[in-house]
PDB file of N, CA and C in Angstrom:
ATOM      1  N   UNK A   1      89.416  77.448 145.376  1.00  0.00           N
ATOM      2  CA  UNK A   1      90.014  78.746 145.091  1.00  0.00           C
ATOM      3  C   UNK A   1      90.985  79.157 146.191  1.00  0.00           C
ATOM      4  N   UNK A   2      90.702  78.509 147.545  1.00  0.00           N
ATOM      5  CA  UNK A   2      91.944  78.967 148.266  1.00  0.00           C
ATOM      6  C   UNK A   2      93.193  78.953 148.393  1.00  0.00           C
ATOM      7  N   UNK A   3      93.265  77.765 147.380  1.00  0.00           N
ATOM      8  CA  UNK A   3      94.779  77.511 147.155  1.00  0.00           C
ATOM      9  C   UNK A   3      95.221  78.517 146.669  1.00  0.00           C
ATOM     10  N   UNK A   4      94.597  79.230 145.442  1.00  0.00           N
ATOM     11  CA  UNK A   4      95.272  79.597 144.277  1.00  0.00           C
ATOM     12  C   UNK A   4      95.655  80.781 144.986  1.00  0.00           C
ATOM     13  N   UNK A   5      95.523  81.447 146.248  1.00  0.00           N
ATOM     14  CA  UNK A   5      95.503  82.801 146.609  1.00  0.00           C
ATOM     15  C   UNK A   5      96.113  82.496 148.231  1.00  0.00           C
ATOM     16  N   UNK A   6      97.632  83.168 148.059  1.00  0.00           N
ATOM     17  CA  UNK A   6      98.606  83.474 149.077  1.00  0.00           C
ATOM     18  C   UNK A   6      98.588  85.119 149.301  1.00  0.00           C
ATOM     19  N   UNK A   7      98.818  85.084 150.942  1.00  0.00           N
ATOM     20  CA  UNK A   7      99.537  86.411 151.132  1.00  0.00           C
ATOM     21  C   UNK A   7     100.831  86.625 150.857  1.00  0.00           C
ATOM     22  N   UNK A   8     101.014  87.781 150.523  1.00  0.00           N
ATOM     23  CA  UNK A   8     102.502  87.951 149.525  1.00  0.00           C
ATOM     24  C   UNK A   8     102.844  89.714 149.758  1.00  0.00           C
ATOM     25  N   UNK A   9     103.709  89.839 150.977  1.00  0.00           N
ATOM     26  CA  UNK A   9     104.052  91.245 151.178  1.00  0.00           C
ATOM     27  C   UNK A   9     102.990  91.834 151.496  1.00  0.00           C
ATOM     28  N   UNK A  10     102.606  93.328 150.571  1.00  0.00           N
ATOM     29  CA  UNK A  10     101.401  93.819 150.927  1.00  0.00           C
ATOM     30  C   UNK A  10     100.158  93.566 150.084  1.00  0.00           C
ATOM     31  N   UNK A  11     100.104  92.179 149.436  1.00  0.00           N
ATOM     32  CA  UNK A  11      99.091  92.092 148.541  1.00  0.00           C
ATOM     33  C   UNK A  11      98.850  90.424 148.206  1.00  0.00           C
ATOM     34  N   UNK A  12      98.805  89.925 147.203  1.00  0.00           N
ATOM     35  CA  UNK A  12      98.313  88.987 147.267  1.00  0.00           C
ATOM     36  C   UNK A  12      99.315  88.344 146.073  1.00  0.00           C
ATOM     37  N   UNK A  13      99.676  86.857 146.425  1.00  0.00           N
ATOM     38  CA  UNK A  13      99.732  86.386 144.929  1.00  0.00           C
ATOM     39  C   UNK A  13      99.280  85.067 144.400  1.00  0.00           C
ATOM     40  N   UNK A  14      98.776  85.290 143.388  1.00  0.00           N
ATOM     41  CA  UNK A  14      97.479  84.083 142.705  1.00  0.00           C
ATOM     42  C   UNK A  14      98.213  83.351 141.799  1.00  0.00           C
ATOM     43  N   UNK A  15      97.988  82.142 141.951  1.00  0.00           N
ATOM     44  CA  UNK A  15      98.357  81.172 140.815  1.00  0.00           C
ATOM     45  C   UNK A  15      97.561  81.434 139.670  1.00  0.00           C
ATOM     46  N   UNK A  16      97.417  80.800 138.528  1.00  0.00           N
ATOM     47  CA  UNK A  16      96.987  81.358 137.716  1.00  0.00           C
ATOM     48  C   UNK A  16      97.199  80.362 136.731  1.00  0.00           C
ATOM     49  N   UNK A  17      96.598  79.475 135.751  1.00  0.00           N
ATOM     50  CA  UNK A  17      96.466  79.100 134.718  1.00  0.00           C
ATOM     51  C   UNK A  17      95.941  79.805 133.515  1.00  0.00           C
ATOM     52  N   UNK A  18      96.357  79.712 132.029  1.00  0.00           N
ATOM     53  CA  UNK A  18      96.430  80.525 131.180  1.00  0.00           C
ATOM     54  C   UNK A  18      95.752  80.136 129.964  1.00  0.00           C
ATOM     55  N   UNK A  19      94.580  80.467 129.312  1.00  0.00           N
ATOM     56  CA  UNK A  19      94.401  80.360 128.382  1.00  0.00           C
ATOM     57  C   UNK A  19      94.087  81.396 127.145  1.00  0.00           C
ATOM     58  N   UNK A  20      95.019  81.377 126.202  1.00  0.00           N
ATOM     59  CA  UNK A  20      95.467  82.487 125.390  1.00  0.00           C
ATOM     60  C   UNK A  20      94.540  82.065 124.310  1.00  0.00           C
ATOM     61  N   UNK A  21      94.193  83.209 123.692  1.00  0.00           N
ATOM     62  CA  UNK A  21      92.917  83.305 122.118  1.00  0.00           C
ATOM     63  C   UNK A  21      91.366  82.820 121.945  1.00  0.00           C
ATOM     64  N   UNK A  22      90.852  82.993 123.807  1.00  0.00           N
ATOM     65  CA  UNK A  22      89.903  82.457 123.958  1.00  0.00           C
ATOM     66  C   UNK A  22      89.275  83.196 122.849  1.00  0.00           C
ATOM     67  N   UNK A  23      87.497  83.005 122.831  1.00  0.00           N
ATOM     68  CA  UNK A  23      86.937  83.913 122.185  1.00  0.00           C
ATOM     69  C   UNK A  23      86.133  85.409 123.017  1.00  0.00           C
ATOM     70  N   UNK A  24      86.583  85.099 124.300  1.00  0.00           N
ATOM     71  CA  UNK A  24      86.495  86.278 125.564  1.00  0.00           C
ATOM     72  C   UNK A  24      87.610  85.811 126.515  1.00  0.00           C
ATOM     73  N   UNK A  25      87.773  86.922 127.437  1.00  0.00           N
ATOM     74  CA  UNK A  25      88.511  87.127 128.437  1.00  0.00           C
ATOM     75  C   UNK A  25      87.403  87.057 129.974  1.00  0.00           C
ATOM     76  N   UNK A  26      87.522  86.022 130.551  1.00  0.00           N
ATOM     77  CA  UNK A  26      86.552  85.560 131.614  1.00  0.00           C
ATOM     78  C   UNK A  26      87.462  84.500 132.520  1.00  0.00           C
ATOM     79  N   UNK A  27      86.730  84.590 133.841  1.00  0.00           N
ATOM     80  CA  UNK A  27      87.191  83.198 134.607  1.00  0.00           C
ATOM     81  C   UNK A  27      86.613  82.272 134.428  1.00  0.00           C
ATOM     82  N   UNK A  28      87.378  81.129 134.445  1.00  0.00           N
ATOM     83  CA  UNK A  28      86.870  79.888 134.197  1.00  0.00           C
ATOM     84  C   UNK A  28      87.329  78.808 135.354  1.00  0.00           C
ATOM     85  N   UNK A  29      86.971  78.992 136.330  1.00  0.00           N
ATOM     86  CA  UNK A  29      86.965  77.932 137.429  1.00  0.00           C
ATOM     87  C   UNK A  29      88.373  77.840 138.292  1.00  0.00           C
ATOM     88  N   UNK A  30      88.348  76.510 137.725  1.00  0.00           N
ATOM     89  CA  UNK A  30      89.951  76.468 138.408  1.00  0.00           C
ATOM     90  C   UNK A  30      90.505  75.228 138.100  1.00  0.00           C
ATOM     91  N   UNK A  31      92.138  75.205 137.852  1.00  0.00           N
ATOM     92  CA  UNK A  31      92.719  74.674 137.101  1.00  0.00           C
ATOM     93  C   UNK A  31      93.735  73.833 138.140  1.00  0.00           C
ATOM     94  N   UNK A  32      93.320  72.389 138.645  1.00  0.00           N
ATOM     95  CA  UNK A  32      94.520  71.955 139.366  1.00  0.00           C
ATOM     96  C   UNK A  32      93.990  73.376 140.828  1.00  0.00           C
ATOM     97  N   UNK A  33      95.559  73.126 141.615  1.00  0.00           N
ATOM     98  CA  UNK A  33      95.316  74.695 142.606  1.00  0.00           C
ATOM     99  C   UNK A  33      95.508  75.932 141.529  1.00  0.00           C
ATOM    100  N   UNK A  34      95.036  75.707 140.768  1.00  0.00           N
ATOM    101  CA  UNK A  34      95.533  77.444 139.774  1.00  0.00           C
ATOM    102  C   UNK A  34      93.902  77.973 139.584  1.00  0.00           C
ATOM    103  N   UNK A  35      93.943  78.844 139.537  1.00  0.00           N
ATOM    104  CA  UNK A  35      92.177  80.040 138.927  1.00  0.00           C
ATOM    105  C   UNK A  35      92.729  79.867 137.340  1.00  0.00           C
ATOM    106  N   UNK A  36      91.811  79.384 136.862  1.00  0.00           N
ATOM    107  CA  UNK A  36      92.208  79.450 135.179  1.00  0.00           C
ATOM    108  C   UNK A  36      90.983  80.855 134.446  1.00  0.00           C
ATOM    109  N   UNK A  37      92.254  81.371 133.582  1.00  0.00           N
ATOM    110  CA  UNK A  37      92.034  82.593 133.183  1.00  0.00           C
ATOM    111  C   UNK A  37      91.756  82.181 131.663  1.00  0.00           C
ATOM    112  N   UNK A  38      90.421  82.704 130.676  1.00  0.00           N
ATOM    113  CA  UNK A  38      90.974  82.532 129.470  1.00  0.00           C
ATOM    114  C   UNK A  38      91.115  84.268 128.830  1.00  0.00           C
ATOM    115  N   UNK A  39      92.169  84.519 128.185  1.00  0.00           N
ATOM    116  CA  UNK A  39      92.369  85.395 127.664  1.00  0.00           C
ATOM    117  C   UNK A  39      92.296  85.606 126.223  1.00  0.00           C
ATOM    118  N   UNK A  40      91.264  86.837 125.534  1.00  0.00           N
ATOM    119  CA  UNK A  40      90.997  86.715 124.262  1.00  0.00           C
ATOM    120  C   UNK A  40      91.993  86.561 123.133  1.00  0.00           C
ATOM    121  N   UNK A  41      93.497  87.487 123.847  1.00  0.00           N
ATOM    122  CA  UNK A  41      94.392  87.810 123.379  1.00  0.00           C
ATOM    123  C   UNK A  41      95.425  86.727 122.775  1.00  0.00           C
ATOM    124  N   UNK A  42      96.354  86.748 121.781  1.00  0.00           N
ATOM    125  CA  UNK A  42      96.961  85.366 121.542  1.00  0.00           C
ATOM    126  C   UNK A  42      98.066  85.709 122.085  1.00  0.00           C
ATOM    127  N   UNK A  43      99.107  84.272 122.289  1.00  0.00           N
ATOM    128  CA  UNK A  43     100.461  84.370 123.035  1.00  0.00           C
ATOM    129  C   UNK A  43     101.397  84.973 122.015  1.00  0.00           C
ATOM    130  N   UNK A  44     101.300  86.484 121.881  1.00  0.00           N
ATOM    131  CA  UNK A  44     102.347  86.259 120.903  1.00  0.00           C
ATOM    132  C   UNK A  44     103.070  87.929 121.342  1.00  0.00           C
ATOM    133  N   UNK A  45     104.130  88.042 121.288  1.00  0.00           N
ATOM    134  CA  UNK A  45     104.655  89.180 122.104  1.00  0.00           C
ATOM    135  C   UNK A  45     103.914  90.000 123.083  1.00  0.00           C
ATOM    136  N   UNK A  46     103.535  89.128 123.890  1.00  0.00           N
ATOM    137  CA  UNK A  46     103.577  89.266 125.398  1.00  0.00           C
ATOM    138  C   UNK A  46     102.062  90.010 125.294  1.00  0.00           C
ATOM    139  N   UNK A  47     100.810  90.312 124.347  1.00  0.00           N
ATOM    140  CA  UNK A  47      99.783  90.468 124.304  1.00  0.00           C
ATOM    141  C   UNK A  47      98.617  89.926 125.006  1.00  0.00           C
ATOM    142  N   UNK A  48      99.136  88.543 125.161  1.00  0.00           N
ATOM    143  CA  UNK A  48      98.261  87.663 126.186  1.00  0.00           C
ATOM    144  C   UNK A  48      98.578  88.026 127.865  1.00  0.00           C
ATOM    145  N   UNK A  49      99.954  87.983 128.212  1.00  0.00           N
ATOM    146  CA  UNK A  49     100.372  88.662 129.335  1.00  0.00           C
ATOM    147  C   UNK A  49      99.789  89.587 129.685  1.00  0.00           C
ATOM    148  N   UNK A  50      99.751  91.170 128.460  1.00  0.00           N
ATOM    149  CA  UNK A  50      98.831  92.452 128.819  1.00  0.00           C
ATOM    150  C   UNK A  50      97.392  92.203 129.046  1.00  0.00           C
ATOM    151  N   UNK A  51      97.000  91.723 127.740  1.00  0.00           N
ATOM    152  CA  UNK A  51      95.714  90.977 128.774  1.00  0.00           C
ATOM    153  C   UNK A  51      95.169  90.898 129.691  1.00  0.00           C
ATOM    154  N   UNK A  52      95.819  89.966 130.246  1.00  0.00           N
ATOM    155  CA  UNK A  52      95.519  88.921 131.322  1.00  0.00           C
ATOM    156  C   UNK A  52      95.717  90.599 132.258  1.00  0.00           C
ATOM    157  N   UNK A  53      97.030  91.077 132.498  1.00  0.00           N
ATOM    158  CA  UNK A  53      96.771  91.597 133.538  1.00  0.00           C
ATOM    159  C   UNK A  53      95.976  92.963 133.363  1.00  0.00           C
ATOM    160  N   UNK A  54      95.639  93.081 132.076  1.00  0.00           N
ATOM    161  CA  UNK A  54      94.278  94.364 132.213  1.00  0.00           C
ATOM    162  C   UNK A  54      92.899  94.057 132.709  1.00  0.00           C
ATOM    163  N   UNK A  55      92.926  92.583 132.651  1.00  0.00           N
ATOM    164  CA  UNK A  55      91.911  91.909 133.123  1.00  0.00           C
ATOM    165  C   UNK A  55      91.453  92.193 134.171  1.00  0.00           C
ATOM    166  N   UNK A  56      92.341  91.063 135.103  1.00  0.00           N
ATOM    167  CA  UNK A  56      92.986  91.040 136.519  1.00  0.00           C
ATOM    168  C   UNK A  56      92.647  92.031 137.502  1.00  0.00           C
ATOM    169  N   UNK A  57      93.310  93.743 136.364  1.00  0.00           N
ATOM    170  CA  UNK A  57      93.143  94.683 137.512  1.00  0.00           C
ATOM    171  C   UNK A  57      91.230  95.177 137.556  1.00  0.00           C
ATOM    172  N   UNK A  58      91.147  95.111 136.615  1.00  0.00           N
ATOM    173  CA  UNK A  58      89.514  95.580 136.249  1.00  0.00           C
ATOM    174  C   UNK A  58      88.896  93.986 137.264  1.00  0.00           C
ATOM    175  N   UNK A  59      89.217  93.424 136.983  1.00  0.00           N
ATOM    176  CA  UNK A  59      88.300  92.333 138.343  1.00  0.00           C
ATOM    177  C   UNK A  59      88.222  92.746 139.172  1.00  0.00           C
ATOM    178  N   UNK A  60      89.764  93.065 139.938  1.00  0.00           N
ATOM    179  CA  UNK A  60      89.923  93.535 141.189  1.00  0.00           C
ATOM    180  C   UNK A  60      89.847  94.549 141.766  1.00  0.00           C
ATOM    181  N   UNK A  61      89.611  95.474 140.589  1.00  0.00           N
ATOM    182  CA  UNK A  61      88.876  96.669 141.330  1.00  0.00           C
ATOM    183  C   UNK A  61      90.147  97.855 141.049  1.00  0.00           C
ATOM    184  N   UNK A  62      91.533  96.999 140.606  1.00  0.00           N
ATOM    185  CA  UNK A  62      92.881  98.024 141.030  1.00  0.00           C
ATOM    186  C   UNK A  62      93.430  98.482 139.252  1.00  0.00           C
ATOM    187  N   UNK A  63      93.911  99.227 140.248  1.00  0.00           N
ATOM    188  CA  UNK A  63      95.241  99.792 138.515  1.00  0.00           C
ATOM    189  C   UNK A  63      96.493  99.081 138.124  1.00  0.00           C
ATOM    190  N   UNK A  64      95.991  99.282 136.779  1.00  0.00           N
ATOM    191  CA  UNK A  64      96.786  98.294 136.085  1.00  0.00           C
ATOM    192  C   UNK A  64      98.152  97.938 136.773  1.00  0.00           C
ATOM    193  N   UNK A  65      98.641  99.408 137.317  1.00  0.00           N
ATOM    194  CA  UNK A  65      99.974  99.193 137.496  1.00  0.00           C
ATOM    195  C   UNK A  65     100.077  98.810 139.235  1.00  0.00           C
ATOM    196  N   UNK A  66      98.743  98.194 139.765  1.00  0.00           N
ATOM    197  CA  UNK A  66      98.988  97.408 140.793  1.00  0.00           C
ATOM    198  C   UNK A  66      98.455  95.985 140.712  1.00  0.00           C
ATOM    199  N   UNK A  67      99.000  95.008 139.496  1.00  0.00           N
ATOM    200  CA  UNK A  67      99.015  94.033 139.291  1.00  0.00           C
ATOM    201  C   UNK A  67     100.427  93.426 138.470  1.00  0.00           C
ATOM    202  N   UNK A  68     101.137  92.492 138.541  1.00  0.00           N
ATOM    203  CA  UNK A  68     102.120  92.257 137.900  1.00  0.00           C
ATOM    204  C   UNK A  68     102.524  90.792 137.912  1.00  0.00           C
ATOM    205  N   UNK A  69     103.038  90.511 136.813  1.00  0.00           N
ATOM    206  CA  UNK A  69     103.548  88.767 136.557  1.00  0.00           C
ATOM    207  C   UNK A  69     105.086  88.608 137.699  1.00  0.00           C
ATOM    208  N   UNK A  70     104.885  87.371 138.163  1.00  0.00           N
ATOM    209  CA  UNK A  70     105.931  87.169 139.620  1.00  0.00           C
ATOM    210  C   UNK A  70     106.718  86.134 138.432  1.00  0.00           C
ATOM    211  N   UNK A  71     106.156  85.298 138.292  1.00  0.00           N
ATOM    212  CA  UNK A  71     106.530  84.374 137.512  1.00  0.00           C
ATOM    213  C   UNK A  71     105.876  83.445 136.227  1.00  0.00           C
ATOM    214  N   UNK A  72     106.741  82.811 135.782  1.00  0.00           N
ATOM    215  CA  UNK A  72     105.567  82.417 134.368  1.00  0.00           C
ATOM    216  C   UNK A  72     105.392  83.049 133.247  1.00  0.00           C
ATOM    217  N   UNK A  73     106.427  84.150 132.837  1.00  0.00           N
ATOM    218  CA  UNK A  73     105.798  85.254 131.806  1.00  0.00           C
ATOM    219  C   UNK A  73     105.258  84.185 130.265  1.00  0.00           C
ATOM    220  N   UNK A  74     106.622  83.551 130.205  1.00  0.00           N
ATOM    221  CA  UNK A  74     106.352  82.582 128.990  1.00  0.00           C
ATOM    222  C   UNK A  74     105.732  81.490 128.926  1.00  0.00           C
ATOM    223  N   UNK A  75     104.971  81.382 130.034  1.00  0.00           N
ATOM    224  CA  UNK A  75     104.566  79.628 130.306  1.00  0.00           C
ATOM    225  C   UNK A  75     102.718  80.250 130.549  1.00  0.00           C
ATOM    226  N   UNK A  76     101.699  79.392 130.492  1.00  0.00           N
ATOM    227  CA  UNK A  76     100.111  79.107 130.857  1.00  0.00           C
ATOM    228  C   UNK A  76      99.846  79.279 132.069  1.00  0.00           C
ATOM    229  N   UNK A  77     101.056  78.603 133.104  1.00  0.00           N
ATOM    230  CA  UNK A  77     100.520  78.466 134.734  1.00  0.00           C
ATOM    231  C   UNK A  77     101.981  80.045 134.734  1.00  0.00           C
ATOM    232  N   UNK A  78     100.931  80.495 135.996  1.00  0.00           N
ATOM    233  CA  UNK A  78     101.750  82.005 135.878  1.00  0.00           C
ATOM    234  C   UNK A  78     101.702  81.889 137.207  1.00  0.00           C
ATOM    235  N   UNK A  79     102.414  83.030 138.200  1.00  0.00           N
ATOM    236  CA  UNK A  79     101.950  83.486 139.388  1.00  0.00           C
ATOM    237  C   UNK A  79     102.195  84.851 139.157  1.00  0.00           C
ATOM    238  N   UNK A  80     101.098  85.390 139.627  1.00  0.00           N
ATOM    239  CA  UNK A  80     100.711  87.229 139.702  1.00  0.00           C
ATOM    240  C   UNK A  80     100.400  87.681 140.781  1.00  0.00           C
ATOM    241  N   UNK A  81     101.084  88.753 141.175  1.00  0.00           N
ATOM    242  CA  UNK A  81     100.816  89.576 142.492  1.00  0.00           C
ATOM    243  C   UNK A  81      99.632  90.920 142.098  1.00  0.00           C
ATOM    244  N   UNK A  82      98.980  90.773 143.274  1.00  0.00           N
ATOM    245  CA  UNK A  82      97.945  92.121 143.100  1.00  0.00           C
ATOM    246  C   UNK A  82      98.332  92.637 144.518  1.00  0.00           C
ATOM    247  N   UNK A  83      97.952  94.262 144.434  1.00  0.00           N
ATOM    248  CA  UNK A  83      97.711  94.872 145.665  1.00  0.00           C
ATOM    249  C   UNK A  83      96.740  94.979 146.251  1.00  0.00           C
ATOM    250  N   UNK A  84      96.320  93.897 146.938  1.00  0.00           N
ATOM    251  CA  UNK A  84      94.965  93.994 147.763  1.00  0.00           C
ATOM    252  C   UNK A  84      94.968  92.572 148.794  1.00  0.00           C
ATOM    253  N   UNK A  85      94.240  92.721 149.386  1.00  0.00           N
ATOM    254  CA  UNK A  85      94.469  91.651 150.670  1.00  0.00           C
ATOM    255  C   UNK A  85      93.821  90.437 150.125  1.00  0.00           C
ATOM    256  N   UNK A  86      94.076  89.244 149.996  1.00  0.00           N
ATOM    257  CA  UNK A  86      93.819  88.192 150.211  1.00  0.00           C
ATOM    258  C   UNK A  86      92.545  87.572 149.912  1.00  0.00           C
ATOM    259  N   UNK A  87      91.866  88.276 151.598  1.00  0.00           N
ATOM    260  CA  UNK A  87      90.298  87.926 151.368  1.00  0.00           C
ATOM    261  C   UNK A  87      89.758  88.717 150.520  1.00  0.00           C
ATOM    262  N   UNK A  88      90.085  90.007 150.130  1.00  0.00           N
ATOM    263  CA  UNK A  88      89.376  90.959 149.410  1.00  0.00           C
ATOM    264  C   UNK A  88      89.674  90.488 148.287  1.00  0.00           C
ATOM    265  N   UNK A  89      90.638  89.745 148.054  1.00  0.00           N
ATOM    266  CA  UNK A  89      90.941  89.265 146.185  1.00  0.00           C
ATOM    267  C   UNK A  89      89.630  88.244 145.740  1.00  0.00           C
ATOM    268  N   UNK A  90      89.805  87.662 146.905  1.00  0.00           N
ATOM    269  CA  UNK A  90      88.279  86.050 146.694  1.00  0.00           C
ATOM    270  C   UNK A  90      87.239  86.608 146.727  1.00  0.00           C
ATOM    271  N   UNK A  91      87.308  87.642 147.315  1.00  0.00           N
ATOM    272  CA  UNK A  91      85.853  87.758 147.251  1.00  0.00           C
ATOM    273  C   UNK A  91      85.378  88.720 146.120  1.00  0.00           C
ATOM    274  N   UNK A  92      86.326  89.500 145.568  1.00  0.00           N
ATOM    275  CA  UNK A  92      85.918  90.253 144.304  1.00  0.00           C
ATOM    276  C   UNK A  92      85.854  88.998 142.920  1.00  0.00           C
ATOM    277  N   UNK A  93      86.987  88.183 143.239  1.00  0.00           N
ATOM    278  CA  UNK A  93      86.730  87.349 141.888  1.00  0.00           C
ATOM    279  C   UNK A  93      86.118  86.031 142.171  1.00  0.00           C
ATOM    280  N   UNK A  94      85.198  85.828 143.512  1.00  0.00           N
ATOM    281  CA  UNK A  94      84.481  85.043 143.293  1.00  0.00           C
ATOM    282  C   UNK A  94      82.774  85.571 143.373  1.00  0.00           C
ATOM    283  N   UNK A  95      82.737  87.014 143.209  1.00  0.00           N
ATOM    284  CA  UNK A  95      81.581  87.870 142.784  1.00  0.00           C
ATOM    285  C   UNK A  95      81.959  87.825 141.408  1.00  0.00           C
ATOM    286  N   UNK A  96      82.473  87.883 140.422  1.00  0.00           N
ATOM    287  CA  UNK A  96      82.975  87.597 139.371  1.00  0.00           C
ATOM    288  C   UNK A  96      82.726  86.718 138.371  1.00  0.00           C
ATOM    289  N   UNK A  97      82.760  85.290 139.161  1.00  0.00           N
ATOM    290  CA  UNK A  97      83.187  84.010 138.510  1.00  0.00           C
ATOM    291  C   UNK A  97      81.350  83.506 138.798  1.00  0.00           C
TER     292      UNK A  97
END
């Protein structure tokens, strides 16, 4: 999991692998250096994206609108920034996982 989680400004940003129409929204390990996410939601106008990051912030403890896609919007492997430090990200989503 340490890979998947850089410092990035004032917060963090996580690699992220993507899986869209799970039958829940949960972590699932880790993907390559990525945290693989499955999301209940399907890929289909950007629903899986919302998702994922309503997820994300409810893991981490933050508001919605302090989580956001860096890169990847259209692709599985994503990178997402959260506002929170680093160690505090691992350790909320590996109380989590």
């Amino acid at each position: 999991m340490a890979d998947c989680l850089r410092p990035s400004g004032d917060g963090v940003e996580i690699a992220l692998h993507i899986q869209p129409g799970a039958s829940r929204s949960e972590l699932a390990g880790t993907h390559g250096d990525a945290l693989k996410v499955r999301v209940q939601a399907r890929a289909v106008e950007g629903a899986a994206n919302d998702a994922l990051l309503v997820f994300l912030a409810e893991a981490l403890g933050l508001a919605r609108k302090e989580v956001r896609i860096l890169r990847g919007e259209k692709s599985r492997r994503k990178a997402v920034w959260a506002a929170i430090a680093p160690e505090e990200a691992r350790r909320r989503l590996m109380g989590n996982h």
